[in-house]
N, C-alpha and C. Protein backbone atom coordinates (compact mmCIF):
# COMPACT_ATOMS: atom_id res chain seq x y z
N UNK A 1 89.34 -37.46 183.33
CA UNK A 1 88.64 -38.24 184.34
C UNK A 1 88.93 -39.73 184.16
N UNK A 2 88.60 -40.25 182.79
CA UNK A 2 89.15 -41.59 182.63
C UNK A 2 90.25 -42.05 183.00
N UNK A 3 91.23 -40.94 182.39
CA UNK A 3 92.54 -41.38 182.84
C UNK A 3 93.41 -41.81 184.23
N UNK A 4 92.58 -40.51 185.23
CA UNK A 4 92.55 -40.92 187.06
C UNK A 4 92.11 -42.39 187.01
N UNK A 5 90.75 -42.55 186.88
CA UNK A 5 90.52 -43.50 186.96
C UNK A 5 91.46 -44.97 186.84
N UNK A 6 91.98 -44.91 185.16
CA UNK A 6 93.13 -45.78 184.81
C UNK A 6 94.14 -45.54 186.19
N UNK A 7 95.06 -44.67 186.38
CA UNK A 7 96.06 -44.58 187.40
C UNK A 7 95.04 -44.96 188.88
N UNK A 8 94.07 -44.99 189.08
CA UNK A 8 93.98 -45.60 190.23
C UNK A 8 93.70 -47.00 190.09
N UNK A 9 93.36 -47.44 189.05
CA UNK A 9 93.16 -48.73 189.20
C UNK A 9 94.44 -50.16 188.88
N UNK A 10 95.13 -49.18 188.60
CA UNK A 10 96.75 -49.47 188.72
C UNK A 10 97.31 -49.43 189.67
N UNK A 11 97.04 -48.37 190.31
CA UNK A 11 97.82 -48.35 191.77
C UNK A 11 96.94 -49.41 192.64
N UNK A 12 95.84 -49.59 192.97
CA UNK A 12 94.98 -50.76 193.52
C UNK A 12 96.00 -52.16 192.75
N UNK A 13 95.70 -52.14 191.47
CA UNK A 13 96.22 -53.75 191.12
C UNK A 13 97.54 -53.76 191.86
N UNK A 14 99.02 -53.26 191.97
CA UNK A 14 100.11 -52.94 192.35
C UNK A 14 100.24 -53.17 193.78
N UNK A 15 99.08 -52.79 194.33
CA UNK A 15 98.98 -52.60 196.15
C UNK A 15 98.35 -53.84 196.11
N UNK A 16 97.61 -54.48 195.58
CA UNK A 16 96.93 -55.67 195.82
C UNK A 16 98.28 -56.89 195.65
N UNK A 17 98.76 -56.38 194.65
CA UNK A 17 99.58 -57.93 194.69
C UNK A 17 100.89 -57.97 195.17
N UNK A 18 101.24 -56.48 195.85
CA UNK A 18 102.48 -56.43 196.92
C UNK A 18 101.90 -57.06 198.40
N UNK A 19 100.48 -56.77 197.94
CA UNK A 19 99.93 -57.61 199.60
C UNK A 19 99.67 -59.11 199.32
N UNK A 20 99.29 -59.64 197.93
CA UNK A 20 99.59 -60.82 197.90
C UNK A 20 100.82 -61.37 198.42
N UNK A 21 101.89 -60.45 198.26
CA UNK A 21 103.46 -61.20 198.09
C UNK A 21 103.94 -61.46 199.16
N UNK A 22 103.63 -60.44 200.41
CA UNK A 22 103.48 -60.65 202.03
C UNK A 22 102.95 -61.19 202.74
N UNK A 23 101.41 -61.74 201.82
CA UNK A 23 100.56 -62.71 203.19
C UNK A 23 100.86 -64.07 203.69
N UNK A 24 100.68 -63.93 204.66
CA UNK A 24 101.14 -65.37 205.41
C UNK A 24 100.59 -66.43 204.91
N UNK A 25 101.82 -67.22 204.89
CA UNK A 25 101.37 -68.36 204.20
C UNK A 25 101.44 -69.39 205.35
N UNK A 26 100.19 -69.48 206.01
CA UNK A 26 99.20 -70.40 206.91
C UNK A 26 99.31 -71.79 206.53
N UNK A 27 99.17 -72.26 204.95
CA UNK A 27 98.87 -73.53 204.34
C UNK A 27 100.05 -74.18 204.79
N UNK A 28 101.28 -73.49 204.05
CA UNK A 28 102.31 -74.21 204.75
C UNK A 28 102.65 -74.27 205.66
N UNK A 29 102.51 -73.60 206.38
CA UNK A 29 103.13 -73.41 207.62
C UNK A 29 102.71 -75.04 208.52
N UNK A 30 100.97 -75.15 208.11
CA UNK A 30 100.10 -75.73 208.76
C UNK A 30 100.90 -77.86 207.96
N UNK A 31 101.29 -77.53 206.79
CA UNK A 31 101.86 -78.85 205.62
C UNK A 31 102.94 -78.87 206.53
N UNK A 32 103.76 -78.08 207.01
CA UNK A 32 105.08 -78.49 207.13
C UNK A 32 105.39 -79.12 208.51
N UNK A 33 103.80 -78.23 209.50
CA UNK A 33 104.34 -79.05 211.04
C UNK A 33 103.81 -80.38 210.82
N UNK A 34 102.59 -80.49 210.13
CA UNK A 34 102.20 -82.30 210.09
C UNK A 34 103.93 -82.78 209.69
N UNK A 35 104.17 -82.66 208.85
CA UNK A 35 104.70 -83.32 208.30
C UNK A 35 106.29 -83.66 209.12
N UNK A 36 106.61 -82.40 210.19
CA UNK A 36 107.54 -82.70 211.22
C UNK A 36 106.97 -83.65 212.20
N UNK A 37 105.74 -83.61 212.52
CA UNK A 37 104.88 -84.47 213.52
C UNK A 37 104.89 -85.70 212.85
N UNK A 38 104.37 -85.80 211.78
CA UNK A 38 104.10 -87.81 211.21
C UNK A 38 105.76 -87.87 210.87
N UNK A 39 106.36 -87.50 209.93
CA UNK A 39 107.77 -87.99 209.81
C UNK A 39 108.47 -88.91 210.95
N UNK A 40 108.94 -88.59 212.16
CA UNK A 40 109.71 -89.54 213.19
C UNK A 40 108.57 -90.37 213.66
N UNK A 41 107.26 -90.32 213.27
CA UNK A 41 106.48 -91.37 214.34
C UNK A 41 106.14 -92.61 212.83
N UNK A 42 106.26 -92.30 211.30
CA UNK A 42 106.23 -93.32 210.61
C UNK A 42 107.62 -93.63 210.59
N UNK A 43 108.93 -92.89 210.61
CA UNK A 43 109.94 -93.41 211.19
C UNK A 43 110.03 -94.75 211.91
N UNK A 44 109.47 -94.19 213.14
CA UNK A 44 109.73 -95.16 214.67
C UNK A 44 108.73 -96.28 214.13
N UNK A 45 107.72 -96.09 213.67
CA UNK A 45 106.85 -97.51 213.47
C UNK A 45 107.69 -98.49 212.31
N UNK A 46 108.36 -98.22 210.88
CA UNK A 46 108.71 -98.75 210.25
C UNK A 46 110.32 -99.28 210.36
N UNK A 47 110.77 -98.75 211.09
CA UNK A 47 112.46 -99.05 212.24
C UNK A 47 112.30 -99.90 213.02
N UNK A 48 110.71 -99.82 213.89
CA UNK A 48 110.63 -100.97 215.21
C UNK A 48 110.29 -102.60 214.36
N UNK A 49 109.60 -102.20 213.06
CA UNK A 49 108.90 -103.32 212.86
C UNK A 49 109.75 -103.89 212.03
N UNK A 50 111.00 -103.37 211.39
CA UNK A 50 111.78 -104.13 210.53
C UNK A 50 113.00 -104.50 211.72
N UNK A 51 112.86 -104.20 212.65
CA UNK A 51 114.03 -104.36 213.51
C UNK A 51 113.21 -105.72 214.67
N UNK A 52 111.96 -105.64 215.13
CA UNK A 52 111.03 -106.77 215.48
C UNK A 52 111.21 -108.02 214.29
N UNK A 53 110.91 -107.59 213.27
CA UNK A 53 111.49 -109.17 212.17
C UNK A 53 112.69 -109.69 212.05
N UNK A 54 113.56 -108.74 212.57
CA UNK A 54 115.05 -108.97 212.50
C UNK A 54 115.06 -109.86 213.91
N UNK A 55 114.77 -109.62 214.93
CA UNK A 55 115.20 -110.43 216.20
C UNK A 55 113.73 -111.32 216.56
N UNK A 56 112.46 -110.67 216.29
CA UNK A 56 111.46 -112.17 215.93
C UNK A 56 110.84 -111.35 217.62
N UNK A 57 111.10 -110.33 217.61
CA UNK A 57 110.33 -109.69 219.36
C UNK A 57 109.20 -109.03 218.39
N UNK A 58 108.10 -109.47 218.67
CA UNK A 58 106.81 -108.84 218.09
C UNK A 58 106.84 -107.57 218.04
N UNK A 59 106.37 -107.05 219.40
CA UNK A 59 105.68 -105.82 219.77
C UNK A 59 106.63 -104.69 220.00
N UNK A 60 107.69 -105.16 220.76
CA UNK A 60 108.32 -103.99 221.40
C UNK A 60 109.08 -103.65 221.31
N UNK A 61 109.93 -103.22 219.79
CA UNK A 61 110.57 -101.92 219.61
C UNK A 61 109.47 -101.34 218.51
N UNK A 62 108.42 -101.65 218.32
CA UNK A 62 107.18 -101.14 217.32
C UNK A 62 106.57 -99.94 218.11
N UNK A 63 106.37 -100.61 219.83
CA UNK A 63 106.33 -100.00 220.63
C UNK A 63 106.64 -98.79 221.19
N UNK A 64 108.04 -99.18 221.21
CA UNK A 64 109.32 -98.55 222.02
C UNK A 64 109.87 -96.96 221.14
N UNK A 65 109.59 -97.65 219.44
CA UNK A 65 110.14 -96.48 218.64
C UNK A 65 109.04 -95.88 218.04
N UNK A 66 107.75 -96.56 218.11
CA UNK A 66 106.62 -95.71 218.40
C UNK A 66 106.90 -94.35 219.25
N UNK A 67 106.79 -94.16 220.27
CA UNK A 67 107.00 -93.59 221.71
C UNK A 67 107.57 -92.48 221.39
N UNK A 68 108.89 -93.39 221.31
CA UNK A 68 110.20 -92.36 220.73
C UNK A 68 109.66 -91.58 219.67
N UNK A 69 109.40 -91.88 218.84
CA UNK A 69 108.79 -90.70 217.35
C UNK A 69 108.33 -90.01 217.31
N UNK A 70 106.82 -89.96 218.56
CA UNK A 70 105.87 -89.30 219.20
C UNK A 70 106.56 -87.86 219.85
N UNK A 71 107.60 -88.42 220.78
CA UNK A 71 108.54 -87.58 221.36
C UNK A 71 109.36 -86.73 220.52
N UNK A 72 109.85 -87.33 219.65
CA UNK A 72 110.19 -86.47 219.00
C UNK A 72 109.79 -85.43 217.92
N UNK A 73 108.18 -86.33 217.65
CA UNK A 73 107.72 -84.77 216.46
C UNK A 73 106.84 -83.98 217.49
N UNK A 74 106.59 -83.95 218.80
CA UNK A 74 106.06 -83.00 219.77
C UNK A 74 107.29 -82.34 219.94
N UNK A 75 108.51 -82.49 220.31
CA UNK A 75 109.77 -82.10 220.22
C UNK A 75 109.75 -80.99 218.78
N UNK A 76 109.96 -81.38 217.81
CA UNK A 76 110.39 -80.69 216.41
C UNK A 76 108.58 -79.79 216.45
N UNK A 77 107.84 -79.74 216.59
CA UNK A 77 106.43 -79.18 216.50
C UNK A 77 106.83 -77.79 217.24
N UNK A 78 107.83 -78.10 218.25
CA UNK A 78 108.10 -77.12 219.65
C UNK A 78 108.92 -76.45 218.98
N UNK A 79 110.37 -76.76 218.42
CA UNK A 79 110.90 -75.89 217.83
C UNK A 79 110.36 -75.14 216.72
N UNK A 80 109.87 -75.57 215.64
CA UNK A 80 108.97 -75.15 214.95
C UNK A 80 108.35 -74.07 215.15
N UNK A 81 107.51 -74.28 216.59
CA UNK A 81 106.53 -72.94 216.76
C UNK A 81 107.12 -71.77 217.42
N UNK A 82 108.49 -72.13 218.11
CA UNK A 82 109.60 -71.41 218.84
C UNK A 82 110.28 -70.71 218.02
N UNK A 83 110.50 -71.08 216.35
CA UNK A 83 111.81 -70.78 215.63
C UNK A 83 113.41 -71.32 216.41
N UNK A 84 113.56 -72.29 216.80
CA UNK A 84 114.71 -72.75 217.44
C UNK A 84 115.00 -73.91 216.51
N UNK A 85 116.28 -73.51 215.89
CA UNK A 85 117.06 -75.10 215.40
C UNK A 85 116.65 -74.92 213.42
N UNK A 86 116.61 -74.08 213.19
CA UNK A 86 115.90 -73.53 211.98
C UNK A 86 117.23 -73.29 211.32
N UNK A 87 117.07 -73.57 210.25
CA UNK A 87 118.15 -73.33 209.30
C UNK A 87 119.40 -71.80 209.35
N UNK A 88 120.88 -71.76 209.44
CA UNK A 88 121.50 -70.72 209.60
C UNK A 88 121.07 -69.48 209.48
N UNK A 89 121.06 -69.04 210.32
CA UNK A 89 120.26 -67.43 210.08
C UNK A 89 118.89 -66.75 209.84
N UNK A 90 117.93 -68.14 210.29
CA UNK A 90 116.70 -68.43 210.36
C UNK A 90 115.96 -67.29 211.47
N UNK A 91 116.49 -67.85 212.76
CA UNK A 91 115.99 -67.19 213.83
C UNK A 91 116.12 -65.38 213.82
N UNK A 92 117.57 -65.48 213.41
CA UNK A 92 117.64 -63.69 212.98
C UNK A 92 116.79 -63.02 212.35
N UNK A 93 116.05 -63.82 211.64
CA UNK A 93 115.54 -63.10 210.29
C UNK A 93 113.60 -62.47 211.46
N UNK A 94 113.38 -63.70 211.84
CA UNK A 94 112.31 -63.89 212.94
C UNK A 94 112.45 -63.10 214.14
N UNK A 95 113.43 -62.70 214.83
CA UNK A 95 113.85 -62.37 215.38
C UNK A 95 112.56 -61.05 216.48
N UNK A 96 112.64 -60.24 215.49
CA UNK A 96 111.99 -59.42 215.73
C UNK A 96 110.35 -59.48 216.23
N UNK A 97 109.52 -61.02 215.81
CA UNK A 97 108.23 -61.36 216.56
C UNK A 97 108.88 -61.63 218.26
N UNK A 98 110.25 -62.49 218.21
CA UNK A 98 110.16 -62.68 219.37
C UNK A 98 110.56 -61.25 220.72
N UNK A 99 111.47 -60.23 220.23
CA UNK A 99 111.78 -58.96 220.62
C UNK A 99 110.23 -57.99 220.82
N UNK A 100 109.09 -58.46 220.28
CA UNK A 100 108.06 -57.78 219.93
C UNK A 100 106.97 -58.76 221.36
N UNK A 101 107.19 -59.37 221.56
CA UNK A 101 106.51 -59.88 223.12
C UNK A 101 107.07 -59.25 223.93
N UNK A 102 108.18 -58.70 224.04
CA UNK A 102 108.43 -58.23 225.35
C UNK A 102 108.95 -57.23 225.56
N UNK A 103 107.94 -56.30 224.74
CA UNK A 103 108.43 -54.59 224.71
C UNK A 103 106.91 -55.13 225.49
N UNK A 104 107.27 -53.16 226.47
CA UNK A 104 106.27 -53.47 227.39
C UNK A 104 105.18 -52.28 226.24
N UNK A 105 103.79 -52.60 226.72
CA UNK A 105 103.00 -52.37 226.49
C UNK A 105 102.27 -50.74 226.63
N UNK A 106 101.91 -50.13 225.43
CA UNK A 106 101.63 -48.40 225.46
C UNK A 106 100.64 -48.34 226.50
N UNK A 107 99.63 -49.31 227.36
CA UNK A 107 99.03 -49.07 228.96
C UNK A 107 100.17 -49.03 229.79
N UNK A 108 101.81 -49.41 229.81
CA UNK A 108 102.41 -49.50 230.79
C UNK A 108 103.14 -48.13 231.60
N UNK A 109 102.92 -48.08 232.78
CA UNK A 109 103.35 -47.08 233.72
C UNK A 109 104.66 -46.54 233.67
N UNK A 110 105.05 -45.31 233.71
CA UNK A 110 106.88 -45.15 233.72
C UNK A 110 107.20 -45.65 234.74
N UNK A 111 106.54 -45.85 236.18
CA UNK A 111 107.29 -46.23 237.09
C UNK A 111 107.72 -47.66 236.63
N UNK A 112 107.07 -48.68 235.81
CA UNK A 112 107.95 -49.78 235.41
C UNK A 112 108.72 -49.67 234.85
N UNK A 113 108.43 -49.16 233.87
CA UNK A 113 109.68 -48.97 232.71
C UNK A 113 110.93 -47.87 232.90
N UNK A 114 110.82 -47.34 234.45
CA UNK A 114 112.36 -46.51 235.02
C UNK A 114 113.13 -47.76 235.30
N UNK A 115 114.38 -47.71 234.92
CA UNK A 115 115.27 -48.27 235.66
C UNK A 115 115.69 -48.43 237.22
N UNK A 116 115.51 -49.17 237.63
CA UNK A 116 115.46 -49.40 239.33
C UNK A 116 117.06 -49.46 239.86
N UNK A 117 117.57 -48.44 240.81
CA UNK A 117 118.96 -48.30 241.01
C UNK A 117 119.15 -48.86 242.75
């Protein structure tokens, strides 16, 4: 009896930390878009303002590459949540969430899912 016991509580520890090894990791996911989002907009602020001391125009490429930075980490946020532009062989690997939206659905009718001639 002890011994079951031992083998199940092995097989629990084993199953527990193969599900550790799979769970989504949220934290980063959540570290890495800030950090695509602030990256080009402290970019654009510290480019406009050393480039404003360079020609003595206050405001407006602080402005201007403000804007721009904005644009671009809403831009990179998009790919990001898309999987587009992701490192070689990135999207392949993902692939399959996006193939998985648009299988039709076990409520759906055969008359949709016949081929229409």
């Amino acid at each position: 009896m002890n011994d079951n016991k031992s083998d199940i509580e092995q097989l629990e520890q084993k199953i527990k930390a193969e599900q550790e090894k799979y769970a989504p990791k949220v934290k980063n996911d959540t570290l890495n878009a800030g950090i695509e989002f602030t990256g080009p907009l402290i970019g654009g602020i510290v480019l406009g303002y050393f480039i404003d001391q360079y020609f003595d125009t206050a405001p407006i490429f602080i402005i201007t590459l403000l804007l721009l930075g904005v644009g671009a980490g809403i831009m990179n946020i998009y790919k990001l949540s898309q999987n587009i532009g992701g490192t070689i062989g990135y999207s392949e690997l993902h692939s399959h969430q996006k193939k998985a939206k648009n299988l039709p659905s076990d409520d759906s009718s055969d008359q949709e899912s016949a081929p229409k001639k």
